[in-house]
Protein backbone atom coordinates (compact mmCIF):
# COMPACT_ATOMS: atom_id res chain seq x y z
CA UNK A 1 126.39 73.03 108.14
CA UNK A 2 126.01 74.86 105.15
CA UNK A 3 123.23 77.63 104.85
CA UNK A 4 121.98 78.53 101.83
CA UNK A 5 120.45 82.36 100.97
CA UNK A 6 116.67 82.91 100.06
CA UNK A 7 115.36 86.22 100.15
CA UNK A 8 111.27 87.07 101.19
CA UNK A 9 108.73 89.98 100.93
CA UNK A 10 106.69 90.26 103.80
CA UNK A 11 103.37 91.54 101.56
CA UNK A 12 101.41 93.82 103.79
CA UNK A 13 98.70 96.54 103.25
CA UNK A 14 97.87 99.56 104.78
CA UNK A 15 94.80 100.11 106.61
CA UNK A 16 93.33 99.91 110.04
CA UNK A 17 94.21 96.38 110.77
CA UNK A 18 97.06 94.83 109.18
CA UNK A 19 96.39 92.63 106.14
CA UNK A 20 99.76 89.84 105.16
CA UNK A 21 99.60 88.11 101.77
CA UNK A 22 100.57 84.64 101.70
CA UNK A 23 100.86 82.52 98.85
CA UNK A 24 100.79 78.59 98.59
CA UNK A 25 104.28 76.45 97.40
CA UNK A 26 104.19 74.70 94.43
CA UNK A 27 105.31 71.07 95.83
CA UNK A 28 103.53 70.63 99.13
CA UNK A 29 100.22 73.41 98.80
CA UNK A 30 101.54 75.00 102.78
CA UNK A 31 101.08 78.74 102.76
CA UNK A 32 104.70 80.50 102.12
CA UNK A 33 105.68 84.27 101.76
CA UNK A 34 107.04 84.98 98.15
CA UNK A 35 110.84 84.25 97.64
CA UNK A 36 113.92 82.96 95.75
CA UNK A 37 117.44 82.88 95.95
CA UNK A 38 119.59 85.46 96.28
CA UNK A 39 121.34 86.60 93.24
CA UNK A 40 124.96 88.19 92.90
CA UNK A 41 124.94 91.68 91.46
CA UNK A 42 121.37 91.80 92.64
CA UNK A 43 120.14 93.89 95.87
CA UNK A 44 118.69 91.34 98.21
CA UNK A 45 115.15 93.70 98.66
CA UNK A 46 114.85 94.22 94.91
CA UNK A 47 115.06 90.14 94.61
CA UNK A 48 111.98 90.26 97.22
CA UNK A 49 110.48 92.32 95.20
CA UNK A 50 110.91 90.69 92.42
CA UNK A 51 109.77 87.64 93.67
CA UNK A 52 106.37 89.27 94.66
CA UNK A 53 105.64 89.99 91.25
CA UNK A 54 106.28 86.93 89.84
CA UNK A 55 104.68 84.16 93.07
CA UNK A 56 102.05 86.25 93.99
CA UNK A 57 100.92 89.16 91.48
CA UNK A 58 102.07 91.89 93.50
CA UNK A 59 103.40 95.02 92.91
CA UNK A 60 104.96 97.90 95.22
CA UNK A 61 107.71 99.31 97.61
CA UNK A 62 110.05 96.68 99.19
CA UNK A 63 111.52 98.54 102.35
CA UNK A 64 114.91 98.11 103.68
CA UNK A 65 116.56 97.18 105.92
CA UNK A 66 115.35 93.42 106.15
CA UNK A 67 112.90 92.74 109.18
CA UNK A 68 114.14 89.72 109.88
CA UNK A 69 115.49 85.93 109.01
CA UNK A 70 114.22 82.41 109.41
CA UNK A 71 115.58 79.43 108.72
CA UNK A 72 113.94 76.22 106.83
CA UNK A 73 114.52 73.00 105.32
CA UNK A 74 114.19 72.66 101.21
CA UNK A 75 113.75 69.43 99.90
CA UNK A 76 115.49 69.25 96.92
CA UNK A 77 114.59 65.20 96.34
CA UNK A 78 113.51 62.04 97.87
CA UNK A 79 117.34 61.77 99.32
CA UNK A 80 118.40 65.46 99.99
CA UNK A 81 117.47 68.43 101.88
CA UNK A 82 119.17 71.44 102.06
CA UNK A 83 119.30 74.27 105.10
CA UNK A 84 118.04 77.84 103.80
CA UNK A 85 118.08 81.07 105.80
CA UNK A 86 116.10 83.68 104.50
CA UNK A 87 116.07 87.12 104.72
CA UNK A 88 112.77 89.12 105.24
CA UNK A 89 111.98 92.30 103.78
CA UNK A 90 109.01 94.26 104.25
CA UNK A 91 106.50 95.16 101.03
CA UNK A 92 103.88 97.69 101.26
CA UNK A 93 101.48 95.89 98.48
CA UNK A 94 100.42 99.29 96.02
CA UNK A 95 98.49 97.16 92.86
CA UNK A 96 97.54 93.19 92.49
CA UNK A 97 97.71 92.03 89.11
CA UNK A 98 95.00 89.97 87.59
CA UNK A 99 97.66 87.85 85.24
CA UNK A 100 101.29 86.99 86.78
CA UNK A 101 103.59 84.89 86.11
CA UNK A 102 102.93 82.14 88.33
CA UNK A 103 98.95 82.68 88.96
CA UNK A 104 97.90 79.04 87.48
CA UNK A 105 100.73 77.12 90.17
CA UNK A 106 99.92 78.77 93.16
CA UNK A 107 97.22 80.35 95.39
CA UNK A 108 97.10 83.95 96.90
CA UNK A 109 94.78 84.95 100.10
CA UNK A 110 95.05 88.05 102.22
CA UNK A 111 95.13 87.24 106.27
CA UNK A 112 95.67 88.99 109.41
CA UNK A 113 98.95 89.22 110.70
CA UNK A 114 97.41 86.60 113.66
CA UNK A 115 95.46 84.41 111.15
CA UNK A 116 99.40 84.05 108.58
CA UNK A 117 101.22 83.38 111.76
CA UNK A 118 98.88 80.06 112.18
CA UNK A 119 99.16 79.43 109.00
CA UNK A 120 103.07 79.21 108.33
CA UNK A 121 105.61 76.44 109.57
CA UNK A 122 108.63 77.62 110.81
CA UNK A 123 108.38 79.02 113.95
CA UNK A 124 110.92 81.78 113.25
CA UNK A 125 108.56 83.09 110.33
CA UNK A 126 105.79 82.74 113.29
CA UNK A 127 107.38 84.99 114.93
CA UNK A 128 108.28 87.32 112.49
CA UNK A 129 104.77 88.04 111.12
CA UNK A 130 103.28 88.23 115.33
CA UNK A 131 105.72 91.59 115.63
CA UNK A 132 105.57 92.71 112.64
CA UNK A 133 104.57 96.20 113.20
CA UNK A 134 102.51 97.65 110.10
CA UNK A 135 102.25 100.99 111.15
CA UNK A 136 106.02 101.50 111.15
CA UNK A 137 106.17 100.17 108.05
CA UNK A 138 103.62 102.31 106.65
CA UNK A 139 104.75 105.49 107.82
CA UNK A 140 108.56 104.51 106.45
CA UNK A 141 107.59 104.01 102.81
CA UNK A 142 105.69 107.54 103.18
């Protein structure tokens, strides 16, 4: 089986609890972290970052190395589905624009870590955002 390459930020702010942006897909509405396909020539965390700023508004540091992978299934039509892994990068959120490039097709909301690992599918990306350990993060980007 062929796997396909996405690349994610993880958005996170500082602060005493742990706050994870998660954004809604265009197709089916289910909350999503920001991300796109990998790109030759490209660096894999300044696609993430990228893909921040234009899904959810976000600007700020994408830290590497990755944090982790998941793996999903993209529905390209009625007939065919493709297998994605993709790789997850933390991003220590610095500014929120009020005007991005995909504001009017998708919604952004701030959660706890907990309350965004309810709220995605894949269990991998579950997993992911329970362990994710802000405070490490944090203190890397210093």
């Amino acid at each position: 089986m062929k796997l396909y390459n996405q690349v994610a930020a993880l958005p996170f702010k500082e602060g005493p609890e742990c706050s994870i942006c998660l954004i809604t897909s265009r197709e089916t509405g289910r909350w999503i972290l920001p991300k796109g396909w990998a790109k030759a020539g490209i660096d894999n965390f300044e696609m993430a970052a990228s893909e921040a700023r234009e899904e959810a508004g976000l600007t700020g540091t994408c830290l590497i190395p990755q944090i982790g992978n998941y793996h999903y299934t993209k529905k390209l039509h009625t007939f065919a589905s493709i297998t994605c892994e993709v790789d997850v990068y933390a991003f220590l959120v610095t500014g929120e624009l009020t005007d991005w490039r995909e504001k009017n097709e998708r919604n952004r909301r701030w959660f706890t870590k907990e309350e965004a690992a309810t709220l995605v599918d894949e269990p991998e990306l579950q997993l992911i955002l329970k362990e994710f350990d802000f405070k490490h993060h944090s203190a890397r980007a210093s």
